[in-house]
N, C-alpha and C. Protein backbone atom coordinates (compact mmCIF):
# COMPACT_ATOMS: atom_id res chain seq x y z
N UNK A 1 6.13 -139.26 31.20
CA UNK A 1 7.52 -138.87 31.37
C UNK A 1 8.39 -140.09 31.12
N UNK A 2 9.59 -140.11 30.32
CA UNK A 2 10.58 -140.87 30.04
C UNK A 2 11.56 -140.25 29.09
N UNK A 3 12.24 -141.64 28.82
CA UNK A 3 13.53 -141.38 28.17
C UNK A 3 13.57 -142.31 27.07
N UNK A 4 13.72 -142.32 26.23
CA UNK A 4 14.39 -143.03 25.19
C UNK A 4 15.23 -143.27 24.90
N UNK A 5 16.03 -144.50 24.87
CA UNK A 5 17.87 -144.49 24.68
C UNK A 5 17.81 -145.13 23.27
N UNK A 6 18.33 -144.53 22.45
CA UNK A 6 18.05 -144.64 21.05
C UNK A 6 19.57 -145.25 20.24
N UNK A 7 19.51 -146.33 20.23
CA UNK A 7 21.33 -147.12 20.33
C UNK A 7 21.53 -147.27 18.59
N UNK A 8 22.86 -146.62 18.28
CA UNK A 8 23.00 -146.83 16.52
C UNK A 8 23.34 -148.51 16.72
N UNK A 9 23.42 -149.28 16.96
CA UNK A 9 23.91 -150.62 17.21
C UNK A 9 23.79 -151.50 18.26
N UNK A 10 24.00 -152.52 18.04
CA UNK A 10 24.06 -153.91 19.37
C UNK A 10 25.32 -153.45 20.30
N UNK A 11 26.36 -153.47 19.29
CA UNK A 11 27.51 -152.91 20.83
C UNK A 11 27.37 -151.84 21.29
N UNK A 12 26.64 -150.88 21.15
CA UNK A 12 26.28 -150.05 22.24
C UNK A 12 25.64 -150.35 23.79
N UNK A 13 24.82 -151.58 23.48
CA UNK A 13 24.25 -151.66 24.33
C UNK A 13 25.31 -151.73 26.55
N UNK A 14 26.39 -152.00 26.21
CA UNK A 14 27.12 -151.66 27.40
C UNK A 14 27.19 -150.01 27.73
N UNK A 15 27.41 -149.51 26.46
CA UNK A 15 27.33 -148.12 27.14
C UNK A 15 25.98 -147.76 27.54
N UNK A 16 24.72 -148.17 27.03
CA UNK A 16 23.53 -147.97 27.16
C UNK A 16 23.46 -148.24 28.70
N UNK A 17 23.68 -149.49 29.19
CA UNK A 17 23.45 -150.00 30.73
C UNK A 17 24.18 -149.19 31.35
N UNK A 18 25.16 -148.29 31.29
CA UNK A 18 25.69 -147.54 32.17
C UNK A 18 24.57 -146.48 32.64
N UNK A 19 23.74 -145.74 31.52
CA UNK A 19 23.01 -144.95 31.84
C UNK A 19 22.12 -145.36 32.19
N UNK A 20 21.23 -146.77 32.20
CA UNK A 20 20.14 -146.92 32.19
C UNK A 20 20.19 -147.24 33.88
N UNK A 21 21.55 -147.69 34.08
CA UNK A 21 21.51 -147.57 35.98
C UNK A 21 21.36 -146.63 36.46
N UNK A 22 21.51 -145.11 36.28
CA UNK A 22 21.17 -143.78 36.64
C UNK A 22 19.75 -143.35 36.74
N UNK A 23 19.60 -143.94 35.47
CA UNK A 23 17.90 -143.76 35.25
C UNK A 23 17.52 -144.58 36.56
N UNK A 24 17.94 -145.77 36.69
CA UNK A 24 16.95 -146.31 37.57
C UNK A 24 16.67 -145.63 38.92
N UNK A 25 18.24 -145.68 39.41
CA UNK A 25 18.41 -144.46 40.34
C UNK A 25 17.39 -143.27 40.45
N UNK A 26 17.55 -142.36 39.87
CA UNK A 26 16.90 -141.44 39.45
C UNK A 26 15.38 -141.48 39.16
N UNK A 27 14.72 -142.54 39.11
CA UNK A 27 13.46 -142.97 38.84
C UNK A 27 12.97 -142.41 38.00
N UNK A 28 13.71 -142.64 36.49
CA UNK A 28 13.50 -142.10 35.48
C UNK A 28 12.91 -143.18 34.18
N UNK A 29 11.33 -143.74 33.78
CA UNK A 29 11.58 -144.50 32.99
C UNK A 29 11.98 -144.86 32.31
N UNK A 30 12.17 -145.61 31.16
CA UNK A 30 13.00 -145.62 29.45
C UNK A 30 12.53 -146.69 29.00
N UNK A 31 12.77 -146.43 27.86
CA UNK A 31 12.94 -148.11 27.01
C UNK A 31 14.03 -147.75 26.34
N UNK A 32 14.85 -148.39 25.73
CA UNK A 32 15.99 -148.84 25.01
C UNK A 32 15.24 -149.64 23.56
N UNK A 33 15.90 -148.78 22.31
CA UNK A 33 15.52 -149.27 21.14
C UNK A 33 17.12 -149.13 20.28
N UNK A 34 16.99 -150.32 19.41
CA UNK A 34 18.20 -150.27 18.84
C UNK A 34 17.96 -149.96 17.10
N UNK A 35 18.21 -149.04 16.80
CA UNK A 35 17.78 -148.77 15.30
C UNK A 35 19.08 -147.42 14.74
N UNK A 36 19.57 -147.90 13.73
CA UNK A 36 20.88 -147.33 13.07
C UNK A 36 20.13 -146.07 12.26
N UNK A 37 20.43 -145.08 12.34
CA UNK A 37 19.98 -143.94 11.65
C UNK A 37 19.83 -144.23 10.13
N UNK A 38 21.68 -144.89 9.40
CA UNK A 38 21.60 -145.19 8.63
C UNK A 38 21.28 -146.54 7.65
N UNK A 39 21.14 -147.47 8.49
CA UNK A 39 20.86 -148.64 8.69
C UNK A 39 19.00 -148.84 8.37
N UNK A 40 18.54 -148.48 9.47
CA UNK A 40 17.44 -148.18 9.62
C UNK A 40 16.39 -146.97 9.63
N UNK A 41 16.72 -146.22 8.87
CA UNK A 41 15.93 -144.54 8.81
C UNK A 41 14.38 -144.84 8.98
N UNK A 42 13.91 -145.52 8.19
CA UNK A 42 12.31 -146.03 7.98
C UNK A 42 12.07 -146.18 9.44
N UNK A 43 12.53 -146.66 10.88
CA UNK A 43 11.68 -147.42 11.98
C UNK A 43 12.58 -146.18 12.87
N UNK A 44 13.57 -145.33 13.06
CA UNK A 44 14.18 -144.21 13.28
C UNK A 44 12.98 -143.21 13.30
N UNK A 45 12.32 -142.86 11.96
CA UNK A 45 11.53 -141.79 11.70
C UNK A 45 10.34 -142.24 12.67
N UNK A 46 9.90 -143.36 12.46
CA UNK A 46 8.55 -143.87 13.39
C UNK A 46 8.34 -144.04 14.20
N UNK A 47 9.86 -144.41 15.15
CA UNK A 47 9.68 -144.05 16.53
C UNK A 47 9.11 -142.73 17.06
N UNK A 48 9.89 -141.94 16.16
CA UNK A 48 9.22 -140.44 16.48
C UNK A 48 8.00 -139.66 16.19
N UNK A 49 7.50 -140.21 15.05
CA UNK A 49 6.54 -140.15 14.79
C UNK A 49 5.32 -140.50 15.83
N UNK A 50 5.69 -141.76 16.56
CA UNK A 50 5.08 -142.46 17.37
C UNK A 50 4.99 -141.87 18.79
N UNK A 51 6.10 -141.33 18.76
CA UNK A 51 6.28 -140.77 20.47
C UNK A 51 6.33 -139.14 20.62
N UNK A 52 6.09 -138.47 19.40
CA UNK A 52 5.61 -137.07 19.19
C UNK A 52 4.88 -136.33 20.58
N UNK A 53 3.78 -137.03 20.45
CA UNK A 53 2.38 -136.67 21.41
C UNK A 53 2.96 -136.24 22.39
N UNK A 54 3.99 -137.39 23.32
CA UNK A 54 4.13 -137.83 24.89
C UNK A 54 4.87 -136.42 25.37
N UNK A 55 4.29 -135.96 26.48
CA UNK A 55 4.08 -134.72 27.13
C UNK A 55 5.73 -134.37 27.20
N UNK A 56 6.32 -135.08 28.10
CA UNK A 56 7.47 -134.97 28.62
C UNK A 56 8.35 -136.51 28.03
N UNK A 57 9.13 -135.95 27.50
CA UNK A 57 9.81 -137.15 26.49
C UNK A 57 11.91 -136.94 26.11
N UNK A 58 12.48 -137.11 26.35
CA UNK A 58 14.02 -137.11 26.13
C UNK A 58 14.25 -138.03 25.45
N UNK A 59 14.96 -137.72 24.34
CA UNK A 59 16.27 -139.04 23.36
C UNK A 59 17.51 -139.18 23.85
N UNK A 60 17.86 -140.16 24.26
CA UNK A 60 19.22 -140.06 24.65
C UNK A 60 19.71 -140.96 23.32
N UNK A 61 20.72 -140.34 22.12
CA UNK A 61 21.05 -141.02 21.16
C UNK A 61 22.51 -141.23 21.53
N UNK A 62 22.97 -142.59 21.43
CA UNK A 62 23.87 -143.31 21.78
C UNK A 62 24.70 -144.23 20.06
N UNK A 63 25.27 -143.51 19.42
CA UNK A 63 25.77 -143.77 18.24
C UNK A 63 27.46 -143.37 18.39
N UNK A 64 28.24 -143.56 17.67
CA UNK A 64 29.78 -143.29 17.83
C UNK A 64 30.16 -143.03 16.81
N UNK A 65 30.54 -143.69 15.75
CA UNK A 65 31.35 -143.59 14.17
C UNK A 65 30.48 -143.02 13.95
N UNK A 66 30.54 -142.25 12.97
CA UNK A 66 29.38 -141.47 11.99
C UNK A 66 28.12 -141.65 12.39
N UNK A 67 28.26 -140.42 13.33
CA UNK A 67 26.71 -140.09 14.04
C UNK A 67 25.83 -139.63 13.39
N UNK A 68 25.18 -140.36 12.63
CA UNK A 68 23.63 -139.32 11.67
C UNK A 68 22.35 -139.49 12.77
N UNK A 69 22.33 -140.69 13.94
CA UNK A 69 21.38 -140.66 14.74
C UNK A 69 20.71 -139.81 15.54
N UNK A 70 21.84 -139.19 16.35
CA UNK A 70 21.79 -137.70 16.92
C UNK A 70 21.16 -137.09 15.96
N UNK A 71 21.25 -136.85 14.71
CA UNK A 71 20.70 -135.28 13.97
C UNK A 71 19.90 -135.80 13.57
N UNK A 72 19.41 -136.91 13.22
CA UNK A 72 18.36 -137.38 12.61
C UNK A 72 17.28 -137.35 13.42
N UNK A 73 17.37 -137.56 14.80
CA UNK A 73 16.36 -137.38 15.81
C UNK A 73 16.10 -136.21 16.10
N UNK A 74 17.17 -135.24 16.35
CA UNK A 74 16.68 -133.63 16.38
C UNK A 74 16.65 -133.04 15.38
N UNK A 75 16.50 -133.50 14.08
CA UNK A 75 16.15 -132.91 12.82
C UNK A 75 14.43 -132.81 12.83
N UNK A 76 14.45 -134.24 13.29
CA UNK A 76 12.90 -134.47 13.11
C UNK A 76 11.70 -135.05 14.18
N UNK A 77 12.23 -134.07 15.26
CA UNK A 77 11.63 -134.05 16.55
C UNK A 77 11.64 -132.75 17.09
N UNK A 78 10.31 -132.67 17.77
CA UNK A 78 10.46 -131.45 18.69
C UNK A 78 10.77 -131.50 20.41
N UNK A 79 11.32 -132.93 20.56
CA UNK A 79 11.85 -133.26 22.02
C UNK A 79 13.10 -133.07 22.19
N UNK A 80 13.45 -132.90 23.09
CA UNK A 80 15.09 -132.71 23.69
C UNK A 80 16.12 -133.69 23.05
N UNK A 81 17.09 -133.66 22.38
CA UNK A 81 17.65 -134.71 22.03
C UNK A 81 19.17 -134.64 22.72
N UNK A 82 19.57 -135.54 23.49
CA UNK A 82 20.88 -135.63 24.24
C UNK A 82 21.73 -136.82 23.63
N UNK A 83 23.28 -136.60 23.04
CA UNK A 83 23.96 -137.61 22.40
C UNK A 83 24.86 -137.72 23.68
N UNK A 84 24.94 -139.31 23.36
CA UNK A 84 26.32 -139.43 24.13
C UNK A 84 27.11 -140.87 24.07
N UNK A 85 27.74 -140.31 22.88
CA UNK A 85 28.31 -141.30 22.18
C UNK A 85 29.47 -142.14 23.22
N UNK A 86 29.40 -143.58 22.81
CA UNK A 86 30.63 -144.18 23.14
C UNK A 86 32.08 -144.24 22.67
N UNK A 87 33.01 -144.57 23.06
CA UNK A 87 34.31 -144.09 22.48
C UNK A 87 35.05 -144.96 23.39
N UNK A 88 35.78 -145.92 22.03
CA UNK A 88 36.59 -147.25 22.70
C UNK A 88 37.99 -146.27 23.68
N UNK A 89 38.53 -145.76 22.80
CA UNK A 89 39.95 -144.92 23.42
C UNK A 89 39.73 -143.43 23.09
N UNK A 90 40.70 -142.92 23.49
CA UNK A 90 41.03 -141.32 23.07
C UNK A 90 41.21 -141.27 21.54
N UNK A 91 41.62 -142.09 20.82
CA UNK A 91 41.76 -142.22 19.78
C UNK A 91 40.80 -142.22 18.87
N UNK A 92 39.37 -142.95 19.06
CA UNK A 92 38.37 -143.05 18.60
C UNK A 92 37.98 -141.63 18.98
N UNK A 93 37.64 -141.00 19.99
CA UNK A 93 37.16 -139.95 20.83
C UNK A 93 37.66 -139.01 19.46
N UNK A 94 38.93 -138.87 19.24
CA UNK A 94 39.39 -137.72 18.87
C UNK A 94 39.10 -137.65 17.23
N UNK A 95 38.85 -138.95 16.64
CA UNK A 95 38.18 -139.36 15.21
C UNK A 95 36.72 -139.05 14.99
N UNK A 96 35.89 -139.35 15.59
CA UNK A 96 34.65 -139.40 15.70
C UNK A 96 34.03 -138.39 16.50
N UNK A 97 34.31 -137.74 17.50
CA UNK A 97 33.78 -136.48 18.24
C UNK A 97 32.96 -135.47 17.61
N UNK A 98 33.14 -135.13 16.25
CA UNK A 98 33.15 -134.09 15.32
C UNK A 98 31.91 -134.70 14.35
N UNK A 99 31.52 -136.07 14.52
CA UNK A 99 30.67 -136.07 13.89
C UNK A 99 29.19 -136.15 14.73
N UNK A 100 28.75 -135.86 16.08
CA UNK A 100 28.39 -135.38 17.00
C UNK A 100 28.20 -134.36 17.38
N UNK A 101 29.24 -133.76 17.57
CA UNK A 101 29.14 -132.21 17.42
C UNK A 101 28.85 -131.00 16.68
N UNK A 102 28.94 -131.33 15.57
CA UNK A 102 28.78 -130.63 13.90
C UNK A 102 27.17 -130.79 13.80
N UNK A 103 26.74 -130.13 13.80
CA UNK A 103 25.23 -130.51 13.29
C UNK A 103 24.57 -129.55 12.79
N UNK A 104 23.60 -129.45 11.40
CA UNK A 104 23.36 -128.64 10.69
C UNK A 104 22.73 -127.52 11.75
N UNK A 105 22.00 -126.35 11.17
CA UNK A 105 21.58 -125.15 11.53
C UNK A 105 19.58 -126.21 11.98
N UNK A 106 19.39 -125.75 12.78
CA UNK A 106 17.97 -126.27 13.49
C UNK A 106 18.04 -127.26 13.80
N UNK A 107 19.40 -127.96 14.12
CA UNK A 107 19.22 -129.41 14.75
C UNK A 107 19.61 -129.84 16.02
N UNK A 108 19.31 -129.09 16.64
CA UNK A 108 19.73 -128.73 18.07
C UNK A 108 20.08 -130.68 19.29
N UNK A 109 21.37 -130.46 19.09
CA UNK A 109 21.87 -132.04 19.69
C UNK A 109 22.33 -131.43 20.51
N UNK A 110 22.24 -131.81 22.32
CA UNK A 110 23.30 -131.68 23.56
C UNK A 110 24.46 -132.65 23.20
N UNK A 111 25.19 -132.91 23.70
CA UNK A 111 26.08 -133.15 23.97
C UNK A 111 26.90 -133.56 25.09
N UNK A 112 27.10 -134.88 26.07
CA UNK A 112 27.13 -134.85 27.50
C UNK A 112 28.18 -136.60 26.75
N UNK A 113 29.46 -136.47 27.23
CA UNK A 113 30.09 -137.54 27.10
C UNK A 113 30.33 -138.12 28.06
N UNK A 114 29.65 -137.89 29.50
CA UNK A 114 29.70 -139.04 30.69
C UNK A 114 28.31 -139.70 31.14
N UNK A 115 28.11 -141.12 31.26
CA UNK A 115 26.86 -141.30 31.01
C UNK A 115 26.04 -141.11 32.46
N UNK A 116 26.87 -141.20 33.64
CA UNK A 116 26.11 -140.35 34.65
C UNK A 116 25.48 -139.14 34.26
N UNK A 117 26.35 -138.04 34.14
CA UNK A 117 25.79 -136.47 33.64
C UNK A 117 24.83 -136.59 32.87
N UNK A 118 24.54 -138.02 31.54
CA UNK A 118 23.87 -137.64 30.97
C UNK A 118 22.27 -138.06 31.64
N UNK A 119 22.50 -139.35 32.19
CA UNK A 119 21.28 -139.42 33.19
C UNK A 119 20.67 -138.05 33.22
N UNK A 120 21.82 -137.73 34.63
CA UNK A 120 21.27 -136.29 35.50
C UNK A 120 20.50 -135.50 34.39
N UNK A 121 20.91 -135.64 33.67
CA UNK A 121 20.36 -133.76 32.51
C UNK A 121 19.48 -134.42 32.29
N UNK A 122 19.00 -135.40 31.62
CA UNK A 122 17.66 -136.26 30.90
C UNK A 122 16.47 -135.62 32.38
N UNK A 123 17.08 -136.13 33.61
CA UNK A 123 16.12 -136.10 34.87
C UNK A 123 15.78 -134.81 35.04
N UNK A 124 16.87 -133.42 35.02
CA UNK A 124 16.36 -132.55 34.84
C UNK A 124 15.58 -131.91 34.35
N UNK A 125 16.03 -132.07 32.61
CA UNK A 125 14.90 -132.13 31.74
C UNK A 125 13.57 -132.49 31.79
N UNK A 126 13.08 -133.65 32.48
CA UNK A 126 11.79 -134.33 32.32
C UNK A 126 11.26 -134.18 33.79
N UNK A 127 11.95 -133.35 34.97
CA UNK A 127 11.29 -133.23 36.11
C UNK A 127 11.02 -131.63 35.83
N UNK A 128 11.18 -130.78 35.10
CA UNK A 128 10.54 -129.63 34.96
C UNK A 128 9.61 -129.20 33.85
């Protein structure tokens, strides 16, 4: 049982520690990997590839501007995939939201923009 926090970038990593204190809380494992969907597709695909097997498993994909991470992980995974992008202002929020949300037909992405909630749901997820 765990979580994966799957970061499109280095500055994510503050929003990442918000959740990863919940997790701890929550006594939820993780590791934190930083690999750009588009940046990095090749080590993206192999994480998953890699972590296929594991019984009970959650993505928490943490990308903002042009989210291909989110869909790229539930394109090509059969684990839960939860986005929850960062967003400097309302402004960014209201630019970028849509590329998160939009996601082709079988690519099933949640969606949870507070990183408490998103804890909670990951814990839910992986305690049943």
């Amino acid at each position: 049982m765990k979580a994966i926090l799957l970061l499109g970038s280095k500055v994510d990593k503050a929003h990442a520690a918000k959740i990863t204190k919940e997790l701890k809380k929550l006594k939820i494992p993780f590791d934190v990997v930083v690999a750009s969907a588009h940046k990095n597709t090749r080590q993206v695909l192999a994480l998953i590839e890699k972590n296929e097997g594991e019984k009970k498993l959650v993505y928490i994909t943490i990308a903002g501007r042009s989210n291909a991470l989110s869909g790229v992980v539930a394109a090509n995974s059969t684990k839960p995939v939860i986005a929850c992008p960062p967003f400097k202002d309302k402004n960014d929020y209201l630019v970028n939201i849509h590329s998160t949300l939009q996601m082709p037909s079988g690519t099933p992405v949640l969606t949870i923009l507070d990183p408490g909630n998103c804890a909670v749901a990951a814990a839910r997820i992986l305690k049943n």
